[in-house]
N, C-alpha and C. Protein backbone atom coordinates (compact mmCIF):
# COMPACT_ATOMS: atom_id res chain seq x y z
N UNK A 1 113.63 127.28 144.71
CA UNK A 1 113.08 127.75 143.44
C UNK A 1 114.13 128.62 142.77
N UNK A 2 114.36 128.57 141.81
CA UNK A 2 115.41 128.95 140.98
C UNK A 2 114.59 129.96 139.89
N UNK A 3 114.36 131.38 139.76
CA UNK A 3 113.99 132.05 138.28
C UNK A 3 114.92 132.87 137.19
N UNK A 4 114.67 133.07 135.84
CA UNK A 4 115.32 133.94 135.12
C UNK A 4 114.92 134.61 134.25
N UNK A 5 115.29 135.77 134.64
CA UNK A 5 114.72 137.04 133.83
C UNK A 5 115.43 136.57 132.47
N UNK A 6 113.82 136.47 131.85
CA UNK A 6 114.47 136.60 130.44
C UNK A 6 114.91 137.67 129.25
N UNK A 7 113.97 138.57 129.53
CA UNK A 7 114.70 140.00 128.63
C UNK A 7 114.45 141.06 129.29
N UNK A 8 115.59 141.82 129.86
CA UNK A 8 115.79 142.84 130.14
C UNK A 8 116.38 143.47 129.14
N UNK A 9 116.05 144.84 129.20
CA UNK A 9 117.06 145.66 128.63
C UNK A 9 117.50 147.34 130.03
N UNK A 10 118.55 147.07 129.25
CA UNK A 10 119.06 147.97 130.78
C UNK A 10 120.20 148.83 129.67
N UNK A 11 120.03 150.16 129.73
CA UNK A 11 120.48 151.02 128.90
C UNK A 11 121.22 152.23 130.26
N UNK A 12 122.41 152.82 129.77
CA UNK A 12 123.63 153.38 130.73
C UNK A 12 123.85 154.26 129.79
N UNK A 13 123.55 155.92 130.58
CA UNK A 13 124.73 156.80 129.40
C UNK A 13 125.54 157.45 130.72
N UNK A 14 126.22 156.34 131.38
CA UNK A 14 127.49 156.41 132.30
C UNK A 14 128.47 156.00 131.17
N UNK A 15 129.98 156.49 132.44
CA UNK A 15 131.12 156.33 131.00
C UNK A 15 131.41 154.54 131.17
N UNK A 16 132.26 154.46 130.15
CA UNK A 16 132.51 153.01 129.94
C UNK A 16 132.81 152.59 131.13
N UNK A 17 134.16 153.43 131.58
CA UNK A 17 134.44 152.00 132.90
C UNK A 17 133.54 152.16 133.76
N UNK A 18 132.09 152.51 134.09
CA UNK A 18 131.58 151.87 135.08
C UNK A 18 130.67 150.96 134.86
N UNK A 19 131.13 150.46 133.62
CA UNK A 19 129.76 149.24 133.40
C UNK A 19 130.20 147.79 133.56
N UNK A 20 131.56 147.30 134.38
CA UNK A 20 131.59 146.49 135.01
C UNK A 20 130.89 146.65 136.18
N UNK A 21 131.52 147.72 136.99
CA UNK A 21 130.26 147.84 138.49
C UNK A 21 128.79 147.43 138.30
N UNK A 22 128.42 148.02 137.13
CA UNK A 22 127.04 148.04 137.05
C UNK A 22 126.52 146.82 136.09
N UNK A 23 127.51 146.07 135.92
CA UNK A 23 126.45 144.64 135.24
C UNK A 23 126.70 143.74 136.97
N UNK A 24 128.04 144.38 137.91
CA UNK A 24 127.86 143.76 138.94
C UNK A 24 126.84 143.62 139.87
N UNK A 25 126.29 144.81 140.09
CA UNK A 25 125.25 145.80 140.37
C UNK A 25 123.82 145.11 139.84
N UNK A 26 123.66 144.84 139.02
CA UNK A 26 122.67 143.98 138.22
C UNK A 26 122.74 142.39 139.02
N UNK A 27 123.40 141.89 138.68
CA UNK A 27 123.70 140.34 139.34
C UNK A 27 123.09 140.57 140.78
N UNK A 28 123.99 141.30 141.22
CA UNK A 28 123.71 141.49 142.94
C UNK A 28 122.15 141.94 143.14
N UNK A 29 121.28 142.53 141.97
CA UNK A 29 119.80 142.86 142.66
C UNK A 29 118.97 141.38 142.35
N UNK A 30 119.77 140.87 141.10
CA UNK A 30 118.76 139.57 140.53
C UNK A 30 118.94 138.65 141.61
N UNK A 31 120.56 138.54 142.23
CA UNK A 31 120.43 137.16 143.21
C UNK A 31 119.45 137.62 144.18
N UNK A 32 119.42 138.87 144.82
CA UNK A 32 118.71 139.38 145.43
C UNK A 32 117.10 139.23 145.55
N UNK A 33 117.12 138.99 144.47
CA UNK A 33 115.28 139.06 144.26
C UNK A 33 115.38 137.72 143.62
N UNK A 34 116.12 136.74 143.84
CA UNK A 34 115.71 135.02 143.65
C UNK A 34 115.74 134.68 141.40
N UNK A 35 116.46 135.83 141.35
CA UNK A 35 116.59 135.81 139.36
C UNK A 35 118.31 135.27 139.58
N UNK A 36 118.04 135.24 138.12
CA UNK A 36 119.91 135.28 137.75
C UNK A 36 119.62 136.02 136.59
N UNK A 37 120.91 136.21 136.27
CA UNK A 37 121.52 137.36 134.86
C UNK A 37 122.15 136.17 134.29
N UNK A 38 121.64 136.01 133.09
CA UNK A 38 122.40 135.08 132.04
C UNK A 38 123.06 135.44 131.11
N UNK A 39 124.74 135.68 131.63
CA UNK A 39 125.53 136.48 130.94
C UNK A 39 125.76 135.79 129.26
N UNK A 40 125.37 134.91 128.90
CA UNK A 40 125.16 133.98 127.45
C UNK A 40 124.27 134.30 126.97
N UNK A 41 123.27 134.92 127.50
CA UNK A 41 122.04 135.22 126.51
C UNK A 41 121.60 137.44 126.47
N UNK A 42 122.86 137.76 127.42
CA UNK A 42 123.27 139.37 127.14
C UNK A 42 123.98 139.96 126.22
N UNK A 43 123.44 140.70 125.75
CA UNK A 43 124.34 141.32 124.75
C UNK A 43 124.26 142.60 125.49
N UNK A 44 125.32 143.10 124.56
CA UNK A 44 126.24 144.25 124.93
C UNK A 44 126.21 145.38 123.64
N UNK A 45 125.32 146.69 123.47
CA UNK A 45 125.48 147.34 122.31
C UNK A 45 125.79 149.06 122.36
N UNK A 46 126.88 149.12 121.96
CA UNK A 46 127.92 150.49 121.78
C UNK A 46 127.22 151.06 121.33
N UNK A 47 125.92 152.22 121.40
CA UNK A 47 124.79 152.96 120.41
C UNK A 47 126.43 154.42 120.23
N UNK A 48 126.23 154.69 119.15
CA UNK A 48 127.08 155.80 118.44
C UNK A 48 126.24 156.81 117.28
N UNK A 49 126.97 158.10 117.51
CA UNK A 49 126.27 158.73 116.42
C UNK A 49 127.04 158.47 114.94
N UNK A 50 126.31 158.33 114.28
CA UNK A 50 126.33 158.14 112.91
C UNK A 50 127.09 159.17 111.75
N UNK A 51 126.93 160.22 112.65
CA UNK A 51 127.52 161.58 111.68
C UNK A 51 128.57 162.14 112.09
N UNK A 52 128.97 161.17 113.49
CA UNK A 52 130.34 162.10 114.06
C UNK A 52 131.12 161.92 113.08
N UNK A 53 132.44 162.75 112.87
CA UNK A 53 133.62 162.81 112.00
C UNK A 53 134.43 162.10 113.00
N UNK A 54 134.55 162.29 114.32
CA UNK A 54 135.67 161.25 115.17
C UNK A 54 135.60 160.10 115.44
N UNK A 55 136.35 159.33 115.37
CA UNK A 55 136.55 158.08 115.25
C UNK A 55 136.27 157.69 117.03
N UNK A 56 134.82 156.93 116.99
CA UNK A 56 134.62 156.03 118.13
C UNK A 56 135.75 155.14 119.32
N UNK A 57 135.86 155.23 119.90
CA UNK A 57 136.71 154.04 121.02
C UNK A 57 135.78 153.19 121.42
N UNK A 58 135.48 151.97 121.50
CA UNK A 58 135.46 150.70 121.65
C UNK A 58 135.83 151.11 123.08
N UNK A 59 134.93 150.79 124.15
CA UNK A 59 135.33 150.42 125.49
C UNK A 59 135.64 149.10 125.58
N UNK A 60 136.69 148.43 126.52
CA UNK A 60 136.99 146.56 126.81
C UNK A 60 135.42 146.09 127.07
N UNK A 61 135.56 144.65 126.25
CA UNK A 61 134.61 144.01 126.65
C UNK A 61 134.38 143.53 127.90
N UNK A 62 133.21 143.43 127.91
CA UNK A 62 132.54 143.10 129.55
C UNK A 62 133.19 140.96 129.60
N UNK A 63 133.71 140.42 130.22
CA UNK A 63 133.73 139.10 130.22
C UNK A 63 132.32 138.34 130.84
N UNK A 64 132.13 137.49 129.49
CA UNK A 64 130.75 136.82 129.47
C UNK A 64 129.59 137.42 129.00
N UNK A 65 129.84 138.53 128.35
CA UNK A 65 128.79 139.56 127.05
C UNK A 65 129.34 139.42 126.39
N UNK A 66 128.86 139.00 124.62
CA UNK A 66 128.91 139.39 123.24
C UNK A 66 128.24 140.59 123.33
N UNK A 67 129.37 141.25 122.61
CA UNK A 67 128.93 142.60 121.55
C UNK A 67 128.28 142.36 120.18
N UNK A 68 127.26 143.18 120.35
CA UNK A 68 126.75 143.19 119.31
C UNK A 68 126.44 144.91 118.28
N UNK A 69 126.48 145.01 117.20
CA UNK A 69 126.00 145.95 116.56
C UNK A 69 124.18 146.37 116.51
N UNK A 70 123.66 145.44 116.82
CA UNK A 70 122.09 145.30 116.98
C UNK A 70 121.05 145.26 117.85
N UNK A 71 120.21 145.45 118.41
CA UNK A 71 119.54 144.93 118.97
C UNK A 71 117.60 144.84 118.83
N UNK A 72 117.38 143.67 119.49
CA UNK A 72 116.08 143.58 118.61
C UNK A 72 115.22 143.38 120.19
N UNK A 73 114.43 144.82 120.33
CA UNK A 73 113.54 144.88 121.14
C UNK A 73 111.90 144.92 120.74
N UNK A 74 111.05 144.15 121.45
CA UNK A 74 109.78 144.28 121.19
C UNK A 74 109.47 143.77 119.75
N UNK A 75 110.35 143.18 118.62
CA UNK A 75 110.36 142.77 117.57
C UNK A 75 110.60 143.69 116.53
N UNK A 76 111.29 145.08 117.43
CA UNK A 76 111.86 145.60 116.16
C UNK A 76 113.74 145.73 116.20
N UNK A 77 114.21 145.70 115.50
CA UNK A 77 115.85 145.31 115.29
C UNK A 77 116.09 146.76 115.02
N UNK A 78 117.26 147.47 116.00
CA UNK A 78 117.71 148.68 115.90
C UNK A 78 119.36 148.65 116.06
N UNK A 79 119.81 149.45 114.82
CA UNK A 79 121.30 148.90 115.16
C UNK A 79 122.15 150.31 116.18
N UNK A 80 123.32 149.64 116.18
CA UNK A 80 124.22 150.98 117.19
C UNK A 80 123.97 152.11 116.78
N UNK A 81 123.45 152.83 115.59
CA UNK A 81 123.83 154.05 115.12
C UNK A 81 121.93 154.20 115.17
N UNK A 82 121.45 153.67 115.90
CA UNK A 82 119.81 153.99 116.01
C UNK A 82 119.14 154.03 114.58
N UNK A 83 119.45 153.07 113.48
CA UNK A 83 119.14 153.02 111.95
C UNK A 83 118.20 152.08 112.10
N UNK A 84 117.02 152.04 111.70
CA UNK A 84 115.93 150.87 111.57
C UNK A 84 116.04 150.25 110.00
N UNK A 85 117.09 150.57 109.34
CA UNK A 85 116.95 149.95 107.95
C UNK A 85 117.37 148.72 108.13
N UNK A 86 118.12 147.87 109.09
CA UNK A 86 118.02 146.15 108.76
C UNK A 86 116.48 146.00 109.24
N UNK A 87 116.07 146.25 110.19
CA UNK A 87 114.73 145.87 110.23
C UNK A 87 113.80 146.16 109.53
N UNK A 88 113.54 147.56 108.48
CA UNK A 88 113.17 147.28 107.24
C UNK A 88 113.40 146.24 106.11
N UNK A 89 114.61 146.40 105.94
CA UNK A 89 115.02 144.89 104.87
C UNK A 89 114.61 143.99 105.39
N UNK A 90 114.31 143.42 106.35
CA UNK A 90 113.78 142.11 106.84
C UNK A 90 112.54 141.68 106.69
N UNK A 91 111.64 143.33 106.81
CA UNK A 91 110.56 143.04 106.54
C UNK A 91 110.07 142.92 105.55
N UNK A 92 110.47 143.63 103.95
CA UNK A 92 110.44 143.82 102.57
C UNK A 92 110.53 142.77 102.49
C-alpha cells in the first residue's frame, strides 16, 4: 500500500541552513509511517517583515521545492510579508 499526505504545512523559525536536515527529517518520518513527501507539489515560503529597512537574504533553494511568495491555506492566500490583500482582490 502506497499513501500521500496531501497538505501539510510545516512552518520552521530555525535558521536557514537547517532546513535541508529538516525537509530530510520530514521524508524520513513519512517513509516511516508508509506516506511520501511530494517534493512537486511543496512549496517553499520565505515569510519576512514588511517594514524592515534591511535588505532580506534569500536562503539557497531547497532542490525539488519551488519558492513561492504565497501561500494558500484553508482557502485563504497569505503572502511572505503576512498581507491578506491578494486574497482580498480575489475575492472583490
Amino acid at each position: 500500500m502506497f499513501k500521500m499526505a496531501e497538505v501539510t504545512h510545516y512552518y520552521s523559525l530555525n535558521q536557514s541552513h537547517t532546513r535541508f536536515t529538516e525537509i530530510d527529517n520530514i521524508e524520513a518520518w513519512s517513509k516511516a509511517n508508509n506516506l511520501t513527501l511530494n517534493r512537486g507539489k511543496t512549496v517553499e515560503v520565505n515569510f519576512r517583515d514588511k517594514n524592515s529597512k534591511r535588505s532580506a537574504t534569500t536562503p539557497a533553494s531547497i532542490p525539488g521545492i519551488c519558492r513561492s511568495s504565497t501561500l494558500k491555506s484553508l482557502g485563504v492566500m497569505v503572502t511572505n510579508t503576512l498581507s491578506m490583500a491578494e486574497h482580498i482582490h480575489g475575492i472583490i
